[in-house]
PDB file of N, CA and C in Angstrom:
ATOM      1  N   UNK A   1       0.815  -1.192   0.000  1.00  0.00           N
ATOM      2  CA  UNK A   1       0.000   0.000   0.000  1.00  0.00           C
ATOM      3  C   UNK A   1       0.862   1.260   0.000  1.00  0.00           C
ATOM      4  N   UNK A   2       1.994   1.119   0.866  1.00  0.00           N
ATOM      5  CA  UNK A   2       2.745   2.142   0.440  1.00  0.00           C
ATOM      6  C   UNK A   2       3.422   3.021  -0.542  1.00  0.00           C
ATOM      7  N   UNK A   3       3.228   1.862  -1.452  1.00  0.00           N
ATOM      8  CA  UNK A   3       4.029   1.787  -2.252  1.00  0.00           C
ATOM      9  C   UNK A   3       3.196   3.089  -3.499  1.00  0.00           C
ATOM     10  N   UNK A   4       1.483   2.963  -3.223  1.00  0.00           N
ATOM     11  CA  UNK A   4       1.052   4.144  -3.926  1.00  0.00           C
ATOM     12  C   UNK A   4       1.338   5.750  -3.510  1.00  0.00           C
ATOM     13  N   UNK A   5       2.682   6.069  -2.384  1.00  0.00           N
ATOM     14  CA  UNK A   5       2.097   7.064  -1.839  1.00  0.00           C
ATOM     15  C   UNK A   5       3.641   7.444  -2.313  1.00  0.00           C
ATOM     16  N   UNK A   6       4.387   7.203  -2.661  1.00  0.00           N
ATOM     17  CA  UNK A   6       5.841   7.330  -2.910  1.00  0.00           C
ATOM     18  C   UNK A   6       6.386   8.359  -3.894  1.00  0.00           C
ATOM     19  N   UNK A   7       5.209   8.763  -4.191  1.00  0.00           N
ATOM     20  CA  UNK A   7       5.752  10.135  -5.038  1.00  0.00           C
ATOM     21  C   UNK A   7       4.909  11.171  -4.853  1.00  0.00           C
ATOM     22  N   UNK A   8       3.470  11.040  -4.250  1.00  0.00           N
ATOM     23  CA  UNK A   8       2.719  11.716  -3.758  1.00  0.00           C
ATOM     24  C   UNK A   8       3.280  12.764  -2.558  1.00  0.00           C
ATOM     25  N   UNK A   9       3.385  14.235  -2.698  1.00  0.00           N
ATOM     26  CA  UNK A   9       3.188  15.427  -1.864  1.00  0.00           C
ATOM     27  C   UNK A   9       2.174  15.531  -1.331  1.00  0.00           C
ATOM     28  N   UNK A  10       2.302  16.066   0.348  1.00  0.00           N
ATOM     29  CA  UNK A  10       0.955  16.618   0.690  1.00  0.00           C
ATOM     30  C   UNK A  10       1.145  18.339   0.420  1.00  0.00           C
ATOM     31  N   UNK A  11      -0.164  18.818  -0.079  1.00  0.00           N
ATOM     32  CA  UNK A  11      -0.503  20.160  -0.981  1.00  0.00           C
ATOM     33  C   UNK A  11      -1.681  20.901  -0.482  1.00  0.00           C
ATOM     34  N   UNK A  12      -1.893  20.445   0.766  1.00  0.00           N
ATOM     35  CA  UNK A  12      -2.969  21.423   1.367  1.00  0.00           C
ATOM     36  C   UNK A  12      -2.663  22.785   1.450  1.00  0.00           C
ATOM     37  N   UNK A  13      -2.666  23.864   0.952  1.00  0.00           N
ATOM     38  CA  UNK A  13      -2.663  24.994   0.590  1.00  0.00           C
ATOM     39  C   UNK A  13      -3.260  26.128   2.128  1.00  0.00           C
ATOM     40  N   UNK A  14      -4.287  25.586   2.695  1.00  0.00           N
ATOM     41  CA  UNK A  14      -5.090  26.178   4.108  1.00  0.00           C
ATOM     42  C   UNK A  14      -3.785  26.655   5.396  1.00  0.00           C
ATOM     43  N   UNK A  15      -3.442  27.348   5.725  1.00  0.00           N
ATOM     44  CA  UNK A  15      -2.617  27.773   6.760  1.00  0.00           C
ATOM     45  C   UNK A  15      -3.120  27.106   8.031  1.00  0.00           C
ATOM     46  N   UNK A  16      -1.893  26.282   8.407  1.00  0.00           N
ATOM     47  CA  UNK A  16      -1.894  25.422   9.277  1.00  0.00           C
ATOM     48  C   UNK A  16      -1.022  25.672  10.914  1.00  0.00           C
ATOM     49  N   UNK A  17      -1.771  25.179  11.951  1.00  0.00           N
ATOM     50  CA  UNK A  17      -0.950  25.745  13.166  1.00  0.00           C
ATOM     51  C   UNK A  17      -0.310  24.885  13.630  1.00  0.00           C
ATOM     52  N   UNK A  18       0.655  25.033  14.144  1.00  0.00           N
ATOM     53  CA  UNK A  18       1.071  23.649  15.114  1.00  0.00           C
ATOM     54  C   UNK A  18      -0.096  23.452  16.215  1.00  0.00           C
ATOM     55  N   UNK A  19       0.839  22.291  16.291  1.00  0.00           N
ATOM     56  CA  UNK A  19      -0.310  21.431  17.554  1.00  0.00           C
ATOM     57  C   UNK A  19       0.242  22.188  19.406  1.00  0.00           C
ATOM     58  N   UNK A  20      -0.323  21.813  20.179  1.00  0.00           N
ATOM     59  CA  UNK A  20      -0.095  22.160  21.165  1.00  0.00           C
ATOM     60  C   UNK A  20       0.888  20.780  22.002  1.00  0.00           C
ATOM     61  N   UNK A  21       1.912  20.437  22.222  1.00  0.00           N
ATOM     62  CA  UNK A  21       2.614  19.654  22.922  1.00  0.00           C
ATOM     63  C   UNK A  21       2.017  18.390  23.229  1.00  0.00           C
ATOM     64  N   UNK A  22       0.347  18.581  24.230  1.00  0.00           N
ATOM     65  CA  UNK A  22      -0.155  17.890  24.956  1.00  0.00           C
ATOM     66  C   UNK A  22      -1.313  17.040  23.403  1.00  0.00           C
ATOM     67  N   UNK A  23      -1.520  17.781  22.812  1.00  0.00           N
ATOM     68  CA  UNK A  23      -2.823  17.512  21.976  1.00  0.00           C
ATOM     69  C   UNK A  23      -2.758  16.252  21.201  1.00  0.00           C
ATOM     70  N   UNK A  24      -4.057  15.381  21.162  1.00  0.00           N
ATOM     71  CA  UNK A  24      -3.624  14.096  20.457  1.00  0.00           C
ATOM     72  C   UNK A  24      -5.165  13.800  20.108  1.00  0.00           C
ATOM     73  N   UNK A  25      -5.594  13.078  19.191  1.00  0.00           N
ATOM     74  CA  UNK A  25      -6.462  12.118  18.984  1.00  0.00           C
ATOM     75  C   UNK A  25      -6.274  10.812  18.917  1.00  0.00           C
ATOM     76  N   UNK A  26      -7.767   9.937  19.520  1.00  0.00           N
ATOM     77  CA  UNK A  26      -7.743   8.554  19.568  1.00  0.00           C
ATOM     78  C   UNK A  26      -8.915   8.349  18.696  1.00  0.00           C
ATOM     79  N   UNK A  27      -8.714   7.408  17.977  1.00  0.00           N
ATOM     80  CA  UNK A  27      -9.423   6.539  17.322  1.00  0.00           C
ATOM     81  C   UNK A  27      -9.679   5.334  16.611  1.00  0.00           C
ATOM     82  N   UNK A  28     -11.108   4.592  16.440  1.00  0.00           N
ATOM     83  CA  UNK A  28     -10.730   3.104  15.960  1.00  0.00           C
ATOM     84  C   UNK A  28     -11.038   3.191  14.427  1.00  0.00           C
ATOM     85  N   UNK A  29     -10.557   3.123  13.556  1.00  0.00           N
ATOM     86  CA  UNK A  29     -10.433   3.136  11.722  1.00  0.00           C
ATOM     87  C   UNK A  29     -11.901   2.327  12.094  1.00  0.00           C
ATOM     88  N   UNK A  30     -12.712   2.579  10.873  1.00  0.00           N
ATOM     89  CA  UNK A  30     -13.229   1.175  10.596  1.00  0.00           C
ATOM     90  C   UNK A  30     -13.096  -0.104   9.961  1.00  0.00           C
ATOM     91  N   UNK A  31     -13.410  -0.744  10.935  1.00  0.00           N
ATOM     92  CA  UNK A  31     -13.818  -2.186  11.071  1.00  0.00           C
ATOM     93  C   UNK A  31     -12.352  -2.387  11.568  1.00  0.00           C
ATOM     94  N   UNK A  32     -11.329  -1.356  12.525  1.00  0.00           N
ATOM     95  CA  UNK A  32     -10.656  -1.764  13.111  1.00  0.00           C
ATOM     96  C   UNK A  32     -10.926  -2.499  14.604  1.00  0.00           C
ATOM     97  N   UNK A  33      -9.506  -3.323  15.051  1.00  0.00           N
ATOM     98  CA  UNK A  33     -10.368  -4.240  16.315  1.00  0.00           C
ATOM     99  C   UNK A  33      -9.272  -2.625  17.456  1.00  0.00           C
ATOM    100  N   UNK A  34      -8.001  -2.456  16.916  1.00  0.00           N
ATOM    101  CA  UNK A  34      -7.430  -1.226  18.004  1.00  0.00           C
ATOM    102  C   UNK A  34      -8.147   0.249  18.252  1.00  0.00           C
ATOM    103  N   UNK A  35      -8.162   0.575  19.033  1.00  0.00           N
ATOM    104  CA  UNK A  35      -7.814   2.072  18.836  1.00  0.00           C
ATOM    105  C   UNK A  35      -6.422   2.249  18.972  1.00  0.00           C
ATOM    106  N   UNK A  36      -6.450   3.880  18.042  1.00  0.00           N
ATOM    107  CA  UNK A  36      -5.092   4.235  18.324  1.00  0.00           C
ATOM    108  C   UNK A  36      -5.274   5.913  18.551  1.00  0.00           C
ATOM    109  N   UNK A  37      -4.386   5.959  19.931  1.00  0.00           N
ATOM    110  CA  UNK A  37      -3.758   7.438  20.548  1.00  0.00           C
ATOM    111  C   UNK A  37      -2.804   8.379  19.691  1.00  0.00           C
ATOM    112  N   UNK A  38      -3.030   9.145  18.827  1.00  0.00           N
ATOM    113  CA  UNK A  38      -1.616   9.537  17.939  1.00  0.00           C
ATOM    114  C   UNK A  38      -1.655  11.278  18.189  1.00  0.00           C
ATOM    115  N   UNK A  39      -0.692  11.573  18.165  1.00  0.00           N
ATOM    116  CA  UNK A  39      -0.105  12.853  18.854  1.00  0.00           C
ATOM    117  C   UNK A  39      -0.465  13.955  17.727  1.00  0.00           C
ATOM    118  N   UNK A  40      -1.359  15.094  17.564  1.00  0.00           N
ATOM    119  CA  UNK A  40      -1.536  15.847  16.882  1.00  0.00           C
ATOM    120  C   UNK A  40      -0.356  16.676  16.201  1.00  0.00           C
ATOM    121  N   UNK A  41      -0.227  17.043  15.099  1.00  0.00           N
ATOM    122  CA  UNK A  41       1.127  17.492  14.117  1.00  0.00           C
ATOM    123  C   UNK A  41       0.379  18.672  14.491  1.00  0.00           C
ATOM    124  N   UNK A  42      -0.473  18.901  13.507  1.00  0.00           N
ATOM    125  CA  UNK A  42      -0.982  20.660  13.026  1.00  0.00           C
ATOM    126  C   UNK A  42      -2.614  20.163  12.942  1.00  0.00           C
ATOM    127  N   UNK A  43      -2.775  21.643  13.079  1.00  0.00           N
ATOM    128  CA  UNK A  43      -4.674  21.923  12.798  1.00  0.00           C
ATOM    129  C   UNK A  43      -4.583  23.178  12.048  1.00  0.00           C
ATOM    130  N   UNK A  44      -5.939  23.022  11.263  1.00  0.00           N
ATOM    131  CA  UNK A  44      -6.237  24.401  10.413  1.00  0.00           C
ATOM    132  C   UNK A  44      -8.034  23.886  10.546  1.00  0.00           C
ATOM    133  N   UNK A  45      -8.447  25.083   9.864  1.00  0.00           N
ATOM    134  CA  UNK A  45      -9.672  25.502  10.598  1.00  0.00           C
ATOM    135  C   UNK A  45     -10.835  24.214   9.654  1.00  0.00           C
ATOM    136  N   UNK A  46     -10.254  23.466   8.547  1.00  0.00           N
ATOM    137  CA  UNK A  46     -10.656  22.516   7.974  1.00  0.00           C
ATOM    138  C   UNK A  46     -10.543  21.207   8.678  1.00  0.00           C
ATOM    139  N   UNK A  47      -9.597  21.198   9.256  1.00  0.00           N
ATOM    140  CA  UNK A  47      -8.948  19.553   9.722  1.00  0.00           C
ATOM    141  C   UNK A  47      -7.896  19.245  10.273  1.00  0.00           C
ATOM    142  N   UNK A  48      -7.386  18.308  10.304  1.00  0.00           N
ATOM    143  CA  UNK A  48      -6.033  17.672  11.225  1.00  0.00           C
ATOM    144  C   UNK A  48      -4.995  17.148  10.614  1.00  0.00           C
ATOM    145  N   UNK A  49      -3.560  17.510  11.080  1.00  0.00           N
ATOM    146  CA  UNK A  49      -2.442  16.311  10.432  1.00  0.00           C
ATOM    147  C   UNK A  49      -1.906  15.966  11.281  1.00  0.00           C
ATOM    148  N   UNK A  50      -2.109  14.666  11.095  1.00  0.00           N
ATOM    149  CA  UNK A  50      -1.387  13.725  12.191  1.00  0.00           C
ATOM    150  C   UNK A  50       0.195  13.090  10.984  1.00  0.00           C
ATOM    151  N   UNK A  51       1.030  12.543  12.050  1.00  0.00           N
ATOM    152  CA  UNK A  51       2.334  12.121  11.450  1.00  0.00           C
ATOM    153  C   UNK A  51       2.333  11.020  11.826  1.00  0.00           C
ATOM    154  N   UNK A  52       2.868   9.990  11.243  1.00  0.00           N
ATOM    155  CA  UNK A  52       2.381   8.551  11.673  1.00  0.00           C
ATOM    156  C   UNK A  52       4.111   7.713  10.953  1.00  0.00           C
ATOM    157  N   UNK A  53       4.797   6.935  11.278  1.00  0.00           N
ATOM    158  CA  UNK A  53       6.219   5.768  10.821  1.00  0.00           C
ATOM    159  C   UNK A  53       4.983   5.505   9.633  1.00  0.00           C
ATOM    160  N   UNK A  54       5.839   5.316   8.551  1.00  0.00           N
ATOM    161  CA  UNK A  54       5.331   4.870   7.256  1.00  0.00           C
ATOM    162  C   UNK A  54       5.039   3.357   7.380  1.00  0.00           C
ATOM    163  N   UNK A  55       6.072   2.596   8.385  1.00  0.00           N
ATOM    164  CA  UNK A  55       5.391   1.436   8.454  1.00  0.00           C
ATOM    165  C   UNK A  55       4.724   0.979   9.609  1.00  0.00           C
ATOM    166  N   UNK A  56       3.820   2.378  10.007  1.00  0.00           N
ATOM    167  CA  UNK A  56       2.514   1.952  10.810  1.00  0.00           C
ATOM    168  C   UNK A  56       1.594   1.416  10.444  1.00  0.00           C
ATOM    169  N   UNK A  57       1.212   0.103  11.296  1.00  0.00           N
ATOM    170  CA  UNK A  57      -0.113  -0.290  10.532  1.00  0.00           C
ATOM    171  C   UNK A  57      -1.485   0.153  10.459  1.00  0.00           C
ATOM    172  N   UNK A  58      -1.179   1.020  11.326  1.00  0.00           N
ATOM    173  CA  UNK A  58      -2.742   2.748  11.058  1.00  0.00           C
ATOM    174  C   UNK A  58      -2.687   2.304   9.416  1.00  0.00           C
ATOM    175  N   UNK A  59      -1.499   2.387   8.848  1.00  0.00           N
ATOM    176  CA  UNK A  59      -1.825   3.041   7.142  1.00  0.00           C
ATOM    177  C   UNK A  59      -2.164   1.414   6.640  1.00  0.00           C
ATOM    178  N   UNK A  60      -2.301   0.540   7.304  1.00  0.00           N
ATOM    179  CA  UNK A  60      -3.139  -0.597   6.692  1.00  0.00           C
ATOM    180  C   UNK A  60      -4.451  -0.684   6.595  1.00  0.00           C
ATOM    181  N   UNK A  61      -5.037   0.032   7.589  1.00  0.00           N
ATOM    182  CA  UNK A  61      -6.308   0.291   8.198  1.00  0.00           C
ATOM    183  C   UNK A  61      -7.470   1.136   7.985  1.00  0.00           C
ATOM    184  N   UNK A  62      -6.650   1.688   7.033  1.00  0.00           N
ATOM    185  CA  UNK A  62      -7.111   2.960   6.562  1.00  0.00           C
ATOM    186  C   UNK A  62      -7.145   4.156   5.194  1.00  0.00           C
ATOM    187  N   UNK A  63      -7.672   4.210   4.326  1.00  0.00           N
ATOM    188  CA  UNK A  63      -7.827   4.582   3.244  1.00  0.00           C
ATOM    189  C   UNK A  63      -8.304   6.125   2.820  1.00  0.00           C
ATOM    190  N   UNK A  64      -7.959   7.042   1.892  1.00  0.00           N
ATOM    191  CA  UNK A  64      -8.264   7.610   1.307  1.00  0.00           C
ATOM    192  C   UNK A  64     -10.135   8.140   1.520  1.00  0.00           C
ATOM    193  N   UNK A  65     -10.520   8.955   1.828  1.00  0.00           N
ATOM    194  CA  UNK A  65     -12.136   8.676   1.811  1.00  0.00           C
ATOM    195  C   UNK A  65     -12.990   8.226   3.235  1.00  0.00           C
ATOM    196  N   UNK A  66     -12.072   7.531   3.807  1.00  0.00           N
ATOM    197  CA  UNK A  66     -12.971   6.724   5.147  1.00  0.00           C
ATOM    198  C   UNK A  66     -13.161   7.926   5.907  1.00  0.00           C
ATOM    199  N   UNK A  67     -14.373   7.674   6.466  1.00  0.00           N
ATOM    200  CA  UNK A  67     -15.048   8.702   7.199  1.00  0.00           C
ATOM    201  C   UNK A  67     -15.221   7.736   8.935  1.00  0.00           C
ATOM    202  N   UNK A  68     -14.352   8.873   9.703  1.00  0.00           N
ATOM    203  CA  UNK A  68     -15.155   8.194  11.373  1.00  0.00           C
ATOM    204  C   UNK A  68     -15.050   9.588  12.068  1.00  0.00           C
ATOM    205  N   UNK A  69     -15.445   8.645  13.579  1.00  0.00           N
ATOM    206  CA  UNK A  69     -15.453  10.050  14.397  1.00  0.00           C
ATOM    207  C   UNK A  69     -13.998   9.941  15.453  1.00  0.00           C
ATOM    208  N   UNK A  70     -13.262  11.014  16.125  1.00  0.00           N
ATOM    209  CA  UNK A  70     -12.154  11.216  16.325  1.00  0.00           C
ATOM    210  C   UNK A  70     -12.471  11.491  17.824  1.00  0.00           C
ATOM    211  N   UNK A  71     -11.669  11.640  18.694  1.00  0.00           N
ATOM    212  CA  UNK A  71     -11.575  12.268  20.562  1.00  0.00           C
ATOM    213  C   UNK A  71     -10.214  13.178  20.430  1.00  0.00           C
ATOM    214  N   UNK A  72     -10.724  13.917  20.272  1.00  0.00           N
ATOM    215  CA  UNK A  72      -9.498  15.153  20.501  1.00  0.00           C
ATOM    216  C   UNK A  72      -9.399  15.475  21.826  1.00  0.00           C
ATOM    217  N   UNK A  73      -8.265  15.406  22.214  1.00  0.00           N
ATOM    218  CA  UNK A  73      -7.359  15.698  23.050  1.00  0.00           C
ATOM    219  C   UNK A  73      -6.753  16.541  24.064  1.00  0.00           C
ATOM    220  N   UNK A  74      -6.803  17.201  24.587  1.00  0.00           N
ATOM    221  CA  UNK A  74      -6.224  18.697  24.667  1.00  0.00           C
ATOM    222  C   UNK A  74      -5.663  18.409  26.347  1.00  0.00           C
ATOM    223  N   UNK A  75      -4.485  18.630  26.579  1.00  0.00           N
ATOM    224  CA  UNK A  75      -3.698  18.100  27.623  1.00  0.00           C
ATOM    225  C   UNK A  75      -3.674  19.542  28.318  1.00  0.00           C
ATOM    226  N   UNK A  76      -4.731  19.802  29.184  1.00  0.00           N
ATOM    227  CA  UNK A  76      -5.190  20.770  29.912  1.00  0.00           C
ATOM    228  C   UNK A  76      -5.804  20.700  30.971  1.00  0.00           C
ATOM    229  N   UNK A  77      -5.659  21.371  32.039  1.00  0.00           N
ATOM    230  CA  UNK A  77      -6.761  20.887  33.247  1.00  0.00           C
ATOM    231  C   UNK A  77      -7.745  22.314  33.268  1.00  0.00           C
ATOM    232  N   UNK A  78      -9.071  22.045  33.565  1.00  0.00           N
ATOM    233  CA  UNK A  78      -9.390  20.095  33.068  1.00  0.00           C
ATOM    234  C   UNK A  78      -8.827  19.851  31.600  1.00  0.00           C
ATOM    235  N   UNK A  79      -8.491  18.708  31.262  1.00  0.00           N
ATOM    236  CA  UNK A  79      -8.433  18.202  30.193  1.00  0.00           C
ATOM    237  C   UNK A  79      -9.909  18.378  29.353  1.00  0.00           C
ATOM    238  N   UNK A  80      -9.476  18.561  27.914  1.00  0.00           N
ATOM    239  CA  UNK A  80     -11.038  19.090  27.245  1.00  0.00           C
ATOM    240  C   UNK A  80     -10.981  17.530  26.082  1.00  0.00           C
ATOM    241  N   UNK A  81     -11.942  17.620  25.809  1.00  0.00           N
ATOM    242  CA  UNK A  81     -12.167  16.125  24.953  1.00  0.00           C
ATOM    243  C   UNK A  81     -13.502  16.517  24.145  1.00  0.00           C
ATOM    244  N   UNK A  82     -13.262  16.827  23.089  1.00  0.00           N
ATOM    245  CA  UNK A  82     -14.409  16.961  21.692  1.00  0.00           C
ATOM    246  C   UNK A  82     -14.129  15.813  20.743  1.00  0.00           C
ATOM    247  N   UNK A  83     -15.954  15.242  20.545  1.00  0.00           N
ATOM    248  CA  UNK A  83     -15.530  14.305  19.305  1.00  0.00           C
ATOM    249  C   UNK A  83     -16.217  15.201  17.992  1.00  0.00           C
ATOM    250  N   UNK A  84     -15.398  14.334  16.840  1.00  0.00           N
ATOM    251  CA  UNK A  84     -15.560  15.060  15.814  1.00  0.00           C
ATOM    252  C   UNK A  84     -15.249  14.254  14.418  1.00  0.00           C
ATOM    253  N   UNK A  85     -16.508  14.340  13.609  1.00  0.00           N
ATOM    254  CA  UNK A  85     -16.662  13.314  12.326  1.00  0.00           C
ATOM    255  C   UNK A  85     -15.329  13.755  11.684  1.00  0.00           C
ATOM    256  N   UNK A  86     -14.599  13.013  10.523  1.00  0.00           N
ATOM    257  CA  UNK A  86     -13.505  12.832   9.334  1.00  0.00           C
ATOM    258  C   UNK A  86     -13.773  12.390   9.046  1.00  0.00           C
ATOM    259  N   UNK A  87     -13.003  13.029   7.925  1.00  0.00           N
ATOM    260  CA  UNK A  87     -12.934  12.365   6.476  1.00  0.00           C
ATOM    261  C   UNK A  87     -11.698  12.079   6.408  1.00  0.00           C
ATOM    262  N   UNK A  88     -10.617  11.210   5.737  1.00  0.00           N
ATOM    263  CA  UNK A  88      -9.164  10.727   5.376  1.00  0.00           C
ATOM    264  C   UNK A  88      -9.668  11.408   4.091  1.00  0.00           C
ATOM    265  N   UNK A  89      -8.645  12.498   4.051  1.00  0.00           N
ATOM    266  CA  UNK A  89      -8.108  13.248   2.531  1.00  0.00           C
ATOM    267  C   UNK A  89      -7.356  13.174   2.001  1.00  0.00           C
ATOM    268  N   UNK A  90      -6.599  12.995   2.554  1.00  0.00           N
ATOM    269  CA  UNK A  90      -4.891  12.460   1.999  1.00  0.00           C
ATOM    270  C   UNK A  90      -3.866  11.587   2.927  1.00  0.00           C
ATOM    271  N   UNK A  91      -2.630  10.965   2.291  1.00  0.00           N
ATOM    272  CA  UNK A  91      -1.870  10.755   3.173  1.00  0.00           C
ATOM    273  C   UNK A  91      -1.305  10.085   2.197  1.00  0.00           C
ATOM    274  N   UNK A  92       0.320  11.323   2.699  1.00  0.00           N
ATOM    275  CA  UNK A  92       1.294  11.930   2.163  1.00  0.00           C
ATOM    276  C   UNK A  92       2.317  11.402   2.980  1.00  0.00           C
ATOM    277  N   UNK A  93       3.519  12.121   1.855  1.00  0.00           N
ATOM    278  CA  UNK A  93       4.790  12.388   2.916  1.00  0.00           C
ATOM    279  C   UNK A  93       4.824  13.859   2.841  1.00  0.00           C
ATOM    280  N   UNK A  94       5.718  14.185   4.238  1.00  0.00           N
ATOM    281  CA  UNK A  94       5.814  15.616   4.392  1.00  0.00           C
ATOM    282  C   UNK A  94       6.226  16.014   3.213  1.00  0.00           C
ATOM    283  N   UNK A  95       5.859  17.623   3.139  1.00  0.00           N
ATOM    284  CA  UNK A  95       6.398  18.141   1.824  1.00  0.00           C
ATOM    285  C   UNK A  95       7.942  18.699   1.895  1.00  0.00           C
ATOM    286  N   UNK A  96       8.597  18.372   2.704  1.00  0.00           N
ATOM    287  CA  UNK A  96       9.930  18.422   2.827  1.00  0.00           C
ATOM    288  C   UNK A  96      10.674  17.445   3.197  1.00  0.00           C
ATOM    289  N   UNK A  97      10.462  16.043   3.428  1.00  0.00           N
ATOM    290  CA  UNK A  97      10.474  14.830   3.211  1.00  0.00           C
ATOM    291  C   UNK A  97      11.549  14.688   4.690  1.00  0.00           C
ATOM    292  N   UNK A  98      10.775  15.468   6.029  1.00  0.00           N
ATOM    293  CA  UNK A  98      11.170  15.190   6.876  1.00  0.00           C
ATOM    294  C   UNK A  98      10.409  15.272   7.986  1.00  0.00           C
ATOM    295  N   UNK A  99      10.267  14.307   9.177  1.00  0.00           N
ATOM    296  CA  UNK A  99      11.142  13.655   9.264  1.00  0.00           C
ATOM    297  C   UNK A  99      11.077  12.046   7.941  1.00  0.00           C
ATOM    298  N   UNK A 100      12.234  11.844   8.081  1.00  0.00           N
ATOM    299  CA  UNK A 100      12.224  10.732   6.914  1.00  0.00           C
ATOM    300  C   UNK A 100      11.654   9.486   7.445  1.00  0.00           C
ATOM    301  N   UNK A 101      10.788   8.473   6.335  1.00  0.00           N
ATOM    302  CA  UNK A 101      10.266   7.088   7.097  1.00  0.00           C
ATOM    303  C   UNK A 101       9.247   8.073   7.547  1.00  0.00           C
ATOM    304  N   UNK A 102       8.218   8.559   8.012  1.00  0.00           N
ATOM    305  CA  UNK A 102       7.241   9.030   8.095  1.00  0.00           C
ATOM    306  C   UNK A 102       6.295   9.659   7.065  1.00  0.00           C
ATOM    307  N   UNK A 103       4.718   9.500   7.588  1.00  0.00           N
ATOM    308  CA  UNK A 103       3.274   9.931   6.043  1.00  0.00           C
ATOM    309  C   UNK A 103       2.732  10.991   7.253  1.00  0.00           C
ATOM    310  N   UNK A 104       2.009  11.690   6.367  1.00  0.00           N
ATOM    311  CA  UNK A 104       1.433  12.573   6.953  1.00  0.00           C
ATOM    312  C   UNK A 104       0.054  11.988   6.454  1.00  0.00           C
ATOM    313  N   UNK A 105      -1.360  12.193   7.714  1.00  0.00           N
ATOM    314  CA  UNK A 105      -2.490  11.887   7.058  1.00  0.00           C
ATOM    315  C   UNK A 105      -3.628  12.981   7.672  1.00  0.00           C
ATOM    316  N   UNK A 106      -3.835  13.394   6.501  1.00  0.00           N
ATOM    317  CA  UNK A 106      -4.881  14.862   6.477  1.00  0.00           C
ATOM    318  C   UNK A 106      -6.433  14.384   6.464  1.00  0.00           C
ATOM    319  N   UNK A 107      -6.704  14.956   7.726  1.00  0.00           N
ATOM    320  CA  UNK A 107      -8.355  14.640   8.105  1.00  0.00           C
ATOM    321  C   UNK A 107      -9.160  16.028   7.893  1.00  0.00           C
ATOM    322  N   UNK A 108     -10.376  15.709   7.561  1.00  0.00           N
ATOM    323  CA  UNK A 108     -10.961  17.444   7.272  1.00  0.00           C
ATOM    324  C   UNK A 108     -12.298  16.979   8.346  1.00  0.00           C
ATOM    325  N   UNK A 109     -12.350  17.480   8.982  1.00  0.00           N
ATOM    326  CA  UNK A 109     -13.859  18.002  10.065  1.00  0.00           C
ATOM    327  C   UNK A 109     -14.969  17.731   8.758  1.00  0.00           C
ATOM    328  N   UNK A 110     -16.156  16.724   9.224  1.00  0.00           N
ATOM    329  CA  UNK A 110     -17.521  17.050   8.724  1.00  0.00           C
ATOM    330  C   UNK A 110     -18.128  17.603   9.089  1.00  0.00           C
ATOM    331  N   UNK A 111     -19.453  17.932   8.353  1.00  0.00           N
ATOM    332  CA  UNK A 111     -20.344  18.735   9.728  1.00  0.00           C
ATOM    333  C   UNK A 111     -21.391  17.665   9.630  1.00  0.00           C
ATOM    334  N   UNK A 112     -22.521  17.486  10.602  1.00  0.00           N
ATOM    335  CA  UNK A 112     -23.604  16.966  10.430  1.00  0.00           C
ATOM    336  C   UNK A 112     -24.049  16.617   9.306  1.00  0.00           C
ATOM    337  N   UNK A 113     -24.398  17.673   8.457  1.00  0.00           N
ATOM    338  CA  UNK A 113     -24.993  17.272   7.073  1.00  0.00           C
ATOM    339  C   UNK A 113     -23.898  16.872   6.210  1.00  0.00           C
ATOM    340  N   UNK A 114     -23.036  16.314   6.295  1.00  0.00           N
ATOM    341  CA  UNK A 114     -21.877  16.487   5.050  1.00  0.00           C
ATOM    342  C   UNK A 114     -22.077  14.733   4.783  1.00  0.00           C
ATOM    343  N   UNK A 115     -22.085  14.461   3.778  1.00  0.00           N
ATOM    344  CA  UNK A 115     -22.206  12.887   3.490  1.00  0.00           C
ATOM    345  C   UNK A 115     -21.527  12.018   3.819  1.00  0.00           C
ATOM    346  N   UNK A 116     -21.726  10.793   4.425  1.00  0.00           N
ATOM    347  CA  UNK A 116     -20.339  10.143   5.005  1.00  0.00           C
ATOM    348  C   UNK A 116     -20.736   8.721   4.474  1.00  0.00           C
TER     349      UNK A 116
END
């Protein structure tokens, strides 16, 4: 599967923030049996990039298109915890091809009405 992503850039164009230290989402892919805890990269006002080892098996699990819902994170007291529908939009390698051995995978926020 990797093997389609090997020349692919990520090209999200939307101005993106870093993440906050503490910030992470958990979630189970579908028709996954794990969840997984993964440490927030960046947010922009569309969606999320998470950074993930290229040979994580997240990227077995998970495709282009799949839509779930997410637990965001926020390492604060109190700790704050919002869930929130995605979409998988992409997943890339960084566009500066660092760190190396790592994909980047770009989630965009649904809203209620958005088709899933």
């Amino acid at each position: 599967m990797i093997d389609n992503f090997q020349n692919k850039k990520e090209s999200r164009s939307e101005i993106r923030n870093s993440a906050s230290e503490g910030a992470s989402i958990s979630f189970k892919p579908p028709g996954g049996v794990w969840e997984y805890q993964i440490k927030l990269r960046d947010f922009s006002d569309s969606g999320l990039g998470l950074l993930v080892k290229q040979d994580s098996d997240l990227l077995k699990q998970i495709s282009v298109g799949d839509v779930f819902t997410v637990n965001y994170c926020e390492d604060s007291v109190p700790m704050t915890v919002q869930h929130q529908a995605v979409q998988v939009r992409h997943i890339s390698f960084p566009p500066t091809g660092i760190p190396e051995n790592h994909m980047i995978i770009g989630l965009r926020f649904l809203e209620q009405d958005d088709d899933q």
